[in-house]
Protein backbone atom coordinates (compact mmCIF):
# COMPACT_ATOMS: atom_id res chain seq x y z
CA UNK A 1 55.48 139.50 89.48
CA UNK A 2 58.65 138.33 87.59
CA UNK A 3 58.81 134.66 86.49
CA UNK A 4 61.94 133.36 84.87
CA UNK A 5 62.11 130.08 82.93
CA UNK A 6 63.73 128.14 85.16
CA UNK A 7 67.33 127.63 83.42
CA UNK A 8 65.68 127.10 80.39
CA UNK A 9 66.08 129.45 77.08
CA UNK A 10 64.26 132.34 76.11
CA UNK A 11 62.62 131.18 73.03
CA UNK A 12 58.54 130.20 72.59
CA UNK A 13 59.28 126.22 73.27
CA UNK A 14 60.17 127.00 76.93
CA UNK A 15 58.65 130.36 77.80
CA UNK A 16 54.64 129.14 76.58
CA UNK A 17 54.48 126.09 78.87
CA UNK A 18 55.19 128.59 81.72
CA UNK A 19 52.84 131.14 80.59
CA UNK A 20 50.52 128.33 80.72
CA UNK A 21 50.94 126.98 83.84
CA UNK A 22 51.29 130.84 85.30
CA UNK A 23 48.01 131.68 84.23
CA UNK A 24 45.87 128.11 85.01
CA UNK A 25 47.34 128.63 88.75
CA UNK A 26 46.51 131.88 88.43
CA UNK A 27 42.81 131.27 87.78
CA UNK A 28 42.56 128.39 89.84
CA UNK A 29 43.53 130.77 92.86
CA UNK A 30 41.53 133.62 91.31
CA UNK A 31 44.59 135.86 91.36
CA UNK A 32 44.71 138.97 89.14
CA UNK A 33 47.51 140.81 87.83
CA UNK A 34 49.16 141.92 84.64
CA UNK A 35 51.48 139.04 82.82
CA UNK A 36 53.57 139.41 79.94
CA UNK A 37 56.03 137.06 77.92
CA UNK A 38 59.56 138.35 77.05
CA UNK A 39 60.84 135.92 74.92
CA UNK A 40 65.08 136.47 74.29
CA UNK A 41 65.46 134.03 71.62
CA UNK A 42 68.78 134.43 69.85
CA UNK A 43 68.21 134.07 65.50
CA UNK A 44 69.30 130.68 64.60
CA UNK A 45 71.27 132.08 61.94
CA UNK A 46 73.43 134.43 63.57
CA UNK A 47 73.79 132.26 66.40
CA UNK A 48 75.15 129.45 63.63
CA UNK A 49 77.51 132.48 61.99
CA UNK A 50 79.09 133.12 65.26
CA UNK A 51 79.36 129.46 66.36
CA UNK A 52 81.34 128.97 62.83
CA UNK A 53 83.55 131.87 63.67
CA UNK A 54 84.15 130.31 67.51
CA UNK A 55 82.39 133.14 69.17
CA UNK A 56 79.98 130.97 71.27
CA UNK A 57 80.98 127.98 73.22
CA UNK A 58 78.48 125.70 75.42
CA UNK A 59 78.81 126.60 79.60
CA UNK A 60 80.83 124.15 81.55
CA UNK A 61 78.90 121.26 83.31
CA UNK A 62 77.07 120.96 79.86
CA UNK A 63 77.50 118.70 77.05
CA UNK A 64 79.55 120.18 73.84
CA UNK A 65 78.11 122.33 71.16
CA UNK A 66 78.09 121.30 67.89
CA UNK A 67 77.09 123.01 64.54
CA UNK A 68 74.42 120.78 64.47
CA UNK A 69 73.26 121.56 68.20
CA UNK A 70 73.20 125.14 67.56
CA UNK A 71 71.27 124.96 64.27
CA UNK A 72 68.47 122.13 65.64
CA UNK A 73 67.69 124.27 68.66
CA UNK A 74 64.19 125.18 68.89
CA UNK A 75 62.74 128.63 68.80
């Protein structure tokens, strides 16, 4: 089974909620199988180094990244 997050990022913030909600269905249904958490965080300082240097940009339809976006995202 392969869950994604849902357009959200990889980092703990968003991926634990799922987990959570994954596994309480799960045992509600008493379904069994194996479940792991990727997480595909990006460091917030590298991701601030290349914002600085204009190598990341936010996707269209979204609003605009800042420095200060990019450095109070959580992990």
């Amino acid at each position: 089974m392969v869950i994604g997050t849902c357009g959200g990022a990889g980092g703990r913030v968003i991926l634990l909620p799922w987990f959570d909600l994954v596994k309480r269905i799960s045992q509600e249904d008493n379904l069994h199988f194996r479940l792991a958490v990727i997480g595909a965080a990006q460091d917030k300082r590298s991701s601030s180094a290349s914002y600085g240097k204009g190598k990341i940009r936010a996707l269209r339809n979204v609003p605009a990244l800042t420095a200060e976006t990019v450095d109070a995202r959580p992990t």
